[in-house]
N, C-alpha and C. Protein backbone atom coordinates (compact mmCIF):
# COMPACT_ATOMS: atom_id res chain seq x y z
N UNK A 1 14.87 -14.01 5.77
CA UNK A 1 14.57 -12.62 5.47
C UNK A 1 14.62 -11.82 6.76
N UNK A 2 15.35 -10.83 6.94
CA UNK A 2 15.30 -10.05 7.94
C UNK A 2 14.11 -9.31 8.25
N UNK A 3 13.81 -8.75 9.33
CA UNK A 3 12.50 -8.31 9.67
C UNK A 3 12.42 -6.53 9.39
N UNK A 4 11.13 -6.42 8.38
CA UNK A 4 11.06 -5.60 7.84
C UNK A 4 10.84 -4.09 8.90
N UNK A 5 11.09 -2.59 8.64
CA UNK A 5 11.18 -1.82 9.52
C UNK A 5 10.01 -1.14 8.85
N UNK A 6 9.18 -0.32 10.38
CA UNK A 6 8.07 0.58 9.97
C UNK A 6 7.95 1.52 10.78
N UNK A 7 7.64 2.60 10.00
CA UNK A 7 8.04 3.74 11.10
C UNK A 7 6.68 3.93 11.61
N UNK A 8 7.67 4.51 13.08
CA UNK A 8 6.47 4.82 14.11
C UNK A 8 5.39 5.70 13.78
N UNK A 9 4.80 5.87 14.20
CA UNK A 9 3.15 6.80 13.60
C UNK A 9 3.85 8.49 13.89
N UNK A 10 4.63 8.79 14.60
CA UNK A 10 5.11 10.19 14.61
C UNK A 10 6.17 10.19 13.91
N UNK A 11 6.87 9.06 13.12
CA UNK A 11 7.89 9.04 11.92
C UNK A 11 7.40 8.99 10.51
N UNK A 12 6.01 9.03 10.36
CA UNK A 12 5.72 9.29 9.19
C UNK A 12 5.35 10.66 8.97
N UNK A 13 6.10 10.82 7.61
CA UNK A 13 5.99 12.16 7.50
C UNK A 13 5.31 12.40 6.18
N UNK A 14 4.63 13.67 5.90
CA UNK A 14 3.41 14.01 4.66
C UNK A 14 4.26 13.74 3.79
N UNK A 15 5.73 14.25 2.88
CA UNK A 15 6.70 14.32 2.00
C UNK A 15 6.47 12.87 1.84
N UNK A 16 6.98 12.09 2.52
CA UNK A 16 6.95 10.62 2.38
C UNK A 16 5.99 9.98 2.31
N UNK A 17 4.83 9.77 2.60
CA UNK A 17 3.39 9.48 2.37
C UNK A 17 3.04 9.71 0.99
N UNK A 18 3.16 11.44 0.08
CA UNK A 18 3.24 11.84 -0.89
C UNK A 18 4.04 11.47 -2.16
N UNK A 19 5.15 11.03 -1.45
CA UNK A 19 6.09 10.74 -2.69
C UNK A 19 5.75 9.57 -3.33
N UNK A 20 5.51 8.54 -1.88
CA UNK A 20 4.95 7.10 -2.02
C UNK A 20 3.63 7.03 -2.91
N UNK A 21 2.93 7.80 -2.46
CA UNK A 21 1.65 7.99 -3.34
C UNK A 21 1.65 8.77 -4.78
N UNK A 22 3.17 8.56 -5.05
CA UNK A 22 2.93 9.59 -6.57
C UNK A 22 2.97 8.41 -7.48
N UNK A 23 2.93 7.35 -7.55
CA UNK A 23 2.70 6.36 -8.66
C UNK A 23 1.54 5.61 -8.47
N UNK A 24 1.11 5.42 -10.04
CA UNK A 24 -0.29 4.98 -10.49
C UNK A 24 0.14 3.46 -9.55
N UNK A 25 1.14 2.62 -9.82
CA UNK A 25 0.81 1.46 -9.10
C UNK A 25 1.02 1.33 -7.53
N UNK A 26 1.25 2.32 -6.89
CA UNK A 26 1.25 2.43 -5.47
C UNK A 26 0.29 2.40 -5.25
N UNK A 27 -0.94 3.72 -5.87
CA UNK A 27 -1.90 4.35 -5.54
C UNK A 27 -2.67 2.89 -5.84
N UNK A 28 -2.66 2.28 -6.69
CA UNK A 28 -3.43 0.88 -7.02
C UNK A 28 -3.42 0.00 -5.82
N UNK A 29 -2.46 -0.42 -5.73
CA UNK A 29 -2.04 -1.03 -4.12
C UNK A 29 -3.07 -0.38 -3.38
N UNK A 30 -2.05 0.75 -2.65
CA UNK A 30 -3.54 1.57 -1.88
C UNK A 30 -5.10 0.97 -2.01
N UNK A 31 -5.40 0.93 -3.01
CA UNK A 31 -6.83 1.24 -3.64
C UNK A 31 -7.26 -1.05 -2.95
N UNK A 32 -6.24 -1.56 -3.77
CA UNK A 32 -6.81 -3.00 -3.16
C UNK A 32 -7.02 -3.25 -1.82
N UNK A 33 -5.46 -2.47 -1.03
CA UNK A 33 -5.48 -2.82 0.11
C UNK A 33 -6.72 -1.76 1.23
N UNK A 34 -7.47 -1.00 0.79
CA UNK A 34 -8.77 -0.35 1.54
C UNK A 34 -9.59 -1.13 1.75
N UNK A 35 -9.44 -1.89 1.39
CA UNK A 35 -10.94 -2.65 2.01
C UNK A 35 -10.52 -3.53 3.50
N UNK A 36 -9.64 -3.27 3.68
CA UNK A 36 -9.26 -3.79 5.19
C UNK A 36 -8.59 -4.64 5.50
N UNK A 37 -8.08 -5.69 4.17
CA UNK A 37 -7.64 -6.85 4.37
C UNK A 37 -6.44 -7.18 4.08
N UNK A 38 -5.93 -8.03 5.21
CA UNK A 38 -4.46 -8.21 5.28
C UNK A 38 -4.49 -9.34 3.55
N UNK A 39 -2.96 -9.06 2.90
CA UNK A 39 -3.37 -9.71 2.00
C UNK A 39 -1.64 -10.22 1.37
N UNK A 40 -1.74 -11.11 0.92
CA UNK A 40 -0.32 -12.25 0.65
C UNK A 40 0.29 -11.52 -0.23
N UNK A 41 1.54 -11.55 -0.65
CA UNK A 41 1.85 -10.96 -1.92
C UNK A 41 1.78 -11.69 -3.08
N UNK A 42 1.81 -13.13 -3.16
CA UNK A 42 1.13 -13.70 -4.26
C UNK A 42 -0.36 -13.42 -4.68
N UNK A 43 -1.02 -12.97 -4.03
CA UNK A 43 -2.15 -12.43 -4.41
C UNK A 43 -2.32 -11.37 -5.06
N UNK A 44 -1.42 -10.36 -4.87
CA UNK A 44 -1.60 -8.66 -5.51
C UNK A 44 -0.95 -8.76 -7.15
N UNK A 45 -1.82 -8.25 -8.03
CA UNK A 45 -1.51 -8.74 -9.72
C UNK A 45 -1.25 -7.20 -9.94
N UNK A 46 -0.26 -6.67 -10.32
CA UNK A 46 0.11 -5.26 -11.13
C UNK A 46 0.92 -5.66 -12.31
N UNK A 47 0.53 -4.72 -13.39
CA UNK A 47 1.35 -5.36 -15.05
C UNK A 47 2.78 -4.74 -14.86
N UNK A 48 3.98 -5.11 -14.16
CA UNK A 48 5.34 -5.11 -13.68
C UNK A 48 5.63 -6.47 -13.04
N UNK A 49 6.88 -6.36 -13.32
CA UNK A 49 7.59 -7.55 -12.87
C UNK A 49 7.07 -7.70 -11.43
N UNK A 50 8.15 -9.07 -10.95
CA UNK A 50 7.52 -9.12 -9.46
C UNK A 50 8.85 -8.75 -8.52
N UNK A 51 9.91 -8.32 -9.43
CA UNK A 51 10.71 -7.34 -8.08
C UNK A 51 10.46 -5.76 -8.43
N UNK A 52 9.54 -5.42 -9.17
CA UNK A 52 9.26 -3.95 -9.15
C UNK A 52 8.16 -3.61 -8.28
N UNK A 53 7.14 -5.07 -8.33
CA UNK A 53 6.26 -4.97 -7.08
C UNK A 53 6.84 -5.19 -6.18
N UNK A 54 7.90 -5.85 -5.84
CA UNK A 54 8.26 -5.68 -4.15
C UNK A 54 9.14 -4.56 -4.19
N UNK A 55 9.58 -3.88 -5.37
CA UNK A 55 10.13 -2.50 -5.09
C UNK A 55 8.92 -1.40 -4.77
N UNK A 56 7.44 -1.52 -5.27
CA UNK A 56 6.85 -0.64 -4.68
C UNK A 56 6.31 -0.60 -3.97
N UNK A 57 5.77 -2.47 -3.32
CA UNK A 57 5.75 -2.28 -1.51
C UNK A 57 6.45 -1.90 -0.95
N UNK A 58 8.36 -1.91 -1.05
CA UNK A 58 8.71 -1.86 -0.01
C UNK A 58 8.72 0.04 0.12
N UNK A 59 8.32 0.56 -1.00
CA UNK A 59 8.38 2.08 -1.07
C UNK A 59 7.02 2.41 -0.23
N UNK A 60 6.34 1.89 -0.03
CA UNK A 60 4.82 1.90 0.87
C UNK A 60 5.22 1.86 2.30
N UNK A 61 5.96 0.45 2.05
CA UNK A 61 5.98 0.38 3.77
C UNK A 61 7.03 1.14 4.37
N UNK A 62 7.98 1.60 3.90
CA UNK A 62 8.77 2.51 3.80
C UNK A 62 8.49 3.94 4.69
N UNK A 63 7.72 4.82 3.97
CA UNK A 63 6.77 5.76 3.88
C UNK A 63 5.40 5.64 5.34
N UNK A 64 5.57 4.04 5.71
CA UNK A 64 4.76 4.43 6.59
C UNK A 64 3.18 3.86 5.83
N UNK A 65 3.09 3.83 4.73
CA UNK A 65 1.76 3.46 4.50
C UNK A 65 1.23 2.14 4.90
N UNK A 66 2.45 0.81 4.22
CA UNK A 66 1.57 -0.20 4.80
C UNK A 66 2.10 -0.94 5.75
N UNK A 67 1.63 -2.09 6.23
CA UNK A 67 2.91 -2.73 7.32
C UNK A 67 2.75 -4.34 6.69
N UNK A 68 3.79 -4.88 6.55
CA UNK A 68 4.28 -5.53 6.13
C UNK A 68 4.43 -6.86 7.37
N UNK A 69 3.72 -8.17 7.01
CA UNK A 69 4.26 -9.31 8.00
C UNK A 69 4.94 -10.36 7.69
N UNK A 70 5.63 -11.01 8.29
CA UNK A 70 6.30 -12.29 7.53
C UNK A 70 5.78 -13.11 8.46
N UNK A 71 5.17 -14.68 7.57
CA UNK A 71 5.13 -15.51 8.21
C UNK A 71 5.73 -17.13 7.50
N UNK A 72 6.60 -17.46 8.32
CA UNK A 72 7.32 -18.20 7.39
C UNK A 72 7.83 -17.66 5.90
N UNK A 73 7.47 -18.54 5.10
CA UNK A 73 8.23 -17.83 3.96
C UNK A 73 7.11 -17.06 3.06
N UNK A 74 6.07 -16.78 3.11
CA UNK A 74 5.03 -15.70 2.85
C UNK A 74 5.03 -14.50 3.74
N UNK A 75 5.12 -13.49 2.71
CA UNK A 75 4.74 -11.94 3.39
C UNK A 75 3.34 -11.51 3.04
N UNK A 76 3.11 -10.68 3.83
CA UNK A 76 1.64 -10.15 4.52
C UNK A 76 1.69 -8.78 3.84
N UNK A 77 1.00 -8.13 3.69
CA UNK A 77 0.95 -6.86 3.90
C UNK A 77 -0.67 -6.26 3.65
N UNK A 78 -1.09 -4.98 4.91
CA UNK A 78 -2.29 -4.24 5.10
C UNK A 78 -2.02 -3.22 5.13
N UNK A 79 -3.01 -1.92 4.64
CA UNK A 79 -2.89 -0.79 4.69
C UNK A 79 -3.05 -0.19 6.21
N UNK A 80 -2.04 0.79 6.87
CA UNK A 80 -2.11 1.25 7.83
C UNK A 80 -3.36 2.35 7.83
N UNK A 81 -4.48 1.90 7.64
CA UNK A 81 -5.47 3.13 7.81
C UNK A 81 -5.27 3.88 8.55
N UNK A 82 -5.62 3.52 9.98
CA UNK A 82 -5.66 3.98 10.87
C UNK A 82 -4.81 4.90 11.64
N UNK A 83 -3.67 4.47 11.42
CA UNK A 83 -2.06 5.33 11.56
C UNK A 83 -2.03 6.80 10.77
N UNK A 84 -2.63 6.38 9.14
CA UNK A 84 -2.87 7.22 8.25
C UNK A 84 -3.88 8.20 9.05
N UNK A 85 -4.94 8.08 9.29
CA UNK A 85 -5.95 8.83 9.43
C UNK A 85 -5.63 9.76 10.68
N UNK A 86 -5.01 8.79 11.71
CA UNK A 86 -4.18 9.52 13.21
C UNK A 86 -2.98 10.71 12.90
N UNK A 87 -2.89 10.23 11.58
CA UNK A 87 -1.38 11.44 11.16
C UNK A 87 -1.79 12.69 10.12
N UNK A 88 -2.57 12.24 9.50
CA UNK A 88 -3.18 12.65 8.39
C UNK A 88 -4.59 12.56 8.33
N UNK A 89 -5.50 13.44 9.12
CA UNK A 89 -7.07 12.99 8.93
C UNK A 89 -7.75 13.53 7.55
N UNK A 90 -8.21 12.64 6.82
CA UNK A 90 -8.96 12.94 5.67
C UNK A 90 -8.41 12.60 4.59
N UNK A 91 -6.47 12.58 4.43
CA UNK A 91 -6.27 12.36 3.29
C UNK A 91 -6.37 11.12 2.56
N UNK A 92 -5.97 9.89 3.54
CA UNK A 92 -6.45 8.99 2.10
C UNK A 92 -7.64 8.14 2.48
N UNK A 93 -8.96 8.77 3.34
CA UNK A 93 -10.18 8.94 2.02
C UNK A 93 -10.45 10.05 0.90
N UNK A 94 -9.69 10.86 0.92
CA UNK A 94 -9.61 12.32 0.02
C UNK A 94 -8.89 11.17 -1.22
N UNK A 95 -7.38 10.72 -1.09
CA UNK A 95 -6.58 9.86 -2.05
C UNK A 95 -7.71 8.51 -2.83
N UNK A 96 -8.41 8.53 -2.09
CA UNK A 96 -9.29 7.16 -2.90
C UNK A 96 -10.16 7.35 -3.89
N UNK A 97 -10.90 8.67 -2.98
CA UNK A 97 -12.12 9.20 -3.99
C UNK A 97 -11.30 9.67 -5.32
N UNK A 98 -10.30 10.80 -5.52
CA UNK A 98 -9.76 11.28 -6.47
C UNK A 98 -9.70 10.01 -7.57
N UNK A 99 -8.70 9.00 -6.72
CA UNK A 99 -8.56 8.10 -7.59
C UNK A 99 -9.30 7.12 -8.17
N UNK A 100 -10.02 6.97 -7.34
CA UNK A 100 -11.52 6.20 -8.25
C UNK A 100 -11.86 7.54 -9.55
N UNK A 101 -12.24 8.64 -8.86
CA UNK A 101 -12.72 9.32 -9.96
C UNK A 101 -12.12 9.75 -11.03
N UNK A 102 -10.54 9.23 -11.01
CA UNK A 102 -9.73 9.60 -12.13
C UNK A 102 -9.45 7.74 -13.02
N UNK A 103 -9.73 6.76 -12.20
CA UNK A 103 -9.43 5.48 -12.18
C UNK A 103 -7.81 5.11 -12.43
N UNK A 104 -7.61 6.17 -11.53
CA UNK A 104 -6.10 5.89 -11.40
C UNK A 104 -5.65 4.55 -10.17
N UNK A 105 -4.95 3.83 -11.05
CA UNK A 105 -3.93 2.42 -10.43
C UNK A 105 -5.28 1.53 -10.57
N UNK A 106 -6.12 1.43 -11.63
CA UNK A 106 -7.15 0.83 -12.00
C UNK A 106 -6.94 -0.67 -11.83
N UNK A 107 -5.82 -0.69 -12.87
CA UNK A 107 -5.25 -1.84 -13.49
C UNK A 107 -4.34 -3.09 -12.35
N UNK A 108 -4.43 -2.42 -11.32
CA UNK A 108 -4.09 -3.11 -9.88
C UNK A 108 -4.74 -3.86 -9.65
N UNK A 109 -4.68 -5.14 -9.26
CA UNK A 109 -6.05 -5.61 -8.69
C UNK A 109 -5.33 -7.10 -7.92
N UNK A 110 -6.09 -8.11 -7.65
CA UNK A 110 -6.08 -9.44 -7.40
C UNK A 110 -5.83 -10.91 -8.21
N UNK A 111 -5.23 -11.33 -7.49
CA UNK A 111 -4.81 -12.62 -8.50
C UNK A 111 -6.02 -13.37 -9.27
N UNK A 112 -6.90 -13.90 -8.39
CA UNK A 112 -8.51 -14.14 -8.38
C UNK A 112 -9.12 -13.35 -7.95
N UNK A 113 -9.09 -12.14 -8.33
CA UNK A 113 -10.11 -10.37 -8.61
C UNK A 113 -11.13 -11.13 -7.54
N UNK A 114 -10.60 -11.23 -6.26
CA UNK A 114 -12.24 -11.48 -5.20
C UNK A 114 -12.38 -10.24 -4.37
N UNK A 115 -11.98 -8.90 -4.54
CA UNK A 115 -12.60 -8.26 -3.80
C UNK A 115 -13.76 -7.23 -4.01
């Protein structure tokens, strides 16, 4: 697998952050990956196939939201908080609350729901 590309923290741009964040199962993603933890992709459960989930990570990491690792033949991926918050301050804890309070990308979650 070739090594995945992520744009620099002054290459992410709001349009792209936004667009990425316009689907319920992105925003779900999002929502697992806040709690801080780097996490396998056999682990992340969304009701879509499993090349529509790696079509909407790779629309995340894409965008700048998450970053993506390979190790051996397992990929990684964590939410770029911090990048987020350096580019964008406020919006996605603004994006979380909404979406909890709408329980949008609910249905996202964990293989063994441990978080």
């Amino acid at each position: 697998m070739k090594q995945a590309h992520h744009p620099d923290l002054a290459q992410i741009r709001l349009i792209a952050v936004l667009a990425a964040l316009s689907d319920p199962i992105r925003v779900g993603l999002v929502r697992v990956l806040a709690d801080g933890r780097e996490r396998g992709w056999g682990e992340l459960r969304a009701p879509v196939a499993k090349s529509t989930l790696s079509h909407h990570l790779r629309v995340l990491r894409d965008a700048g939201v998450t970053r993506t690792r390979q190790e051996g033949t397992r990929c990684y991926v964590e939410l770029r908080r911090d990048d987020l918050e350096a580019r964008f301050p406020g919006l996605l804890e603004a994006l979380l609350d909404a979406a909890h309070g709408d329980d949008v990308g609910a249905h996202v979650g964990l293989a063994a729901d441990d978080r």
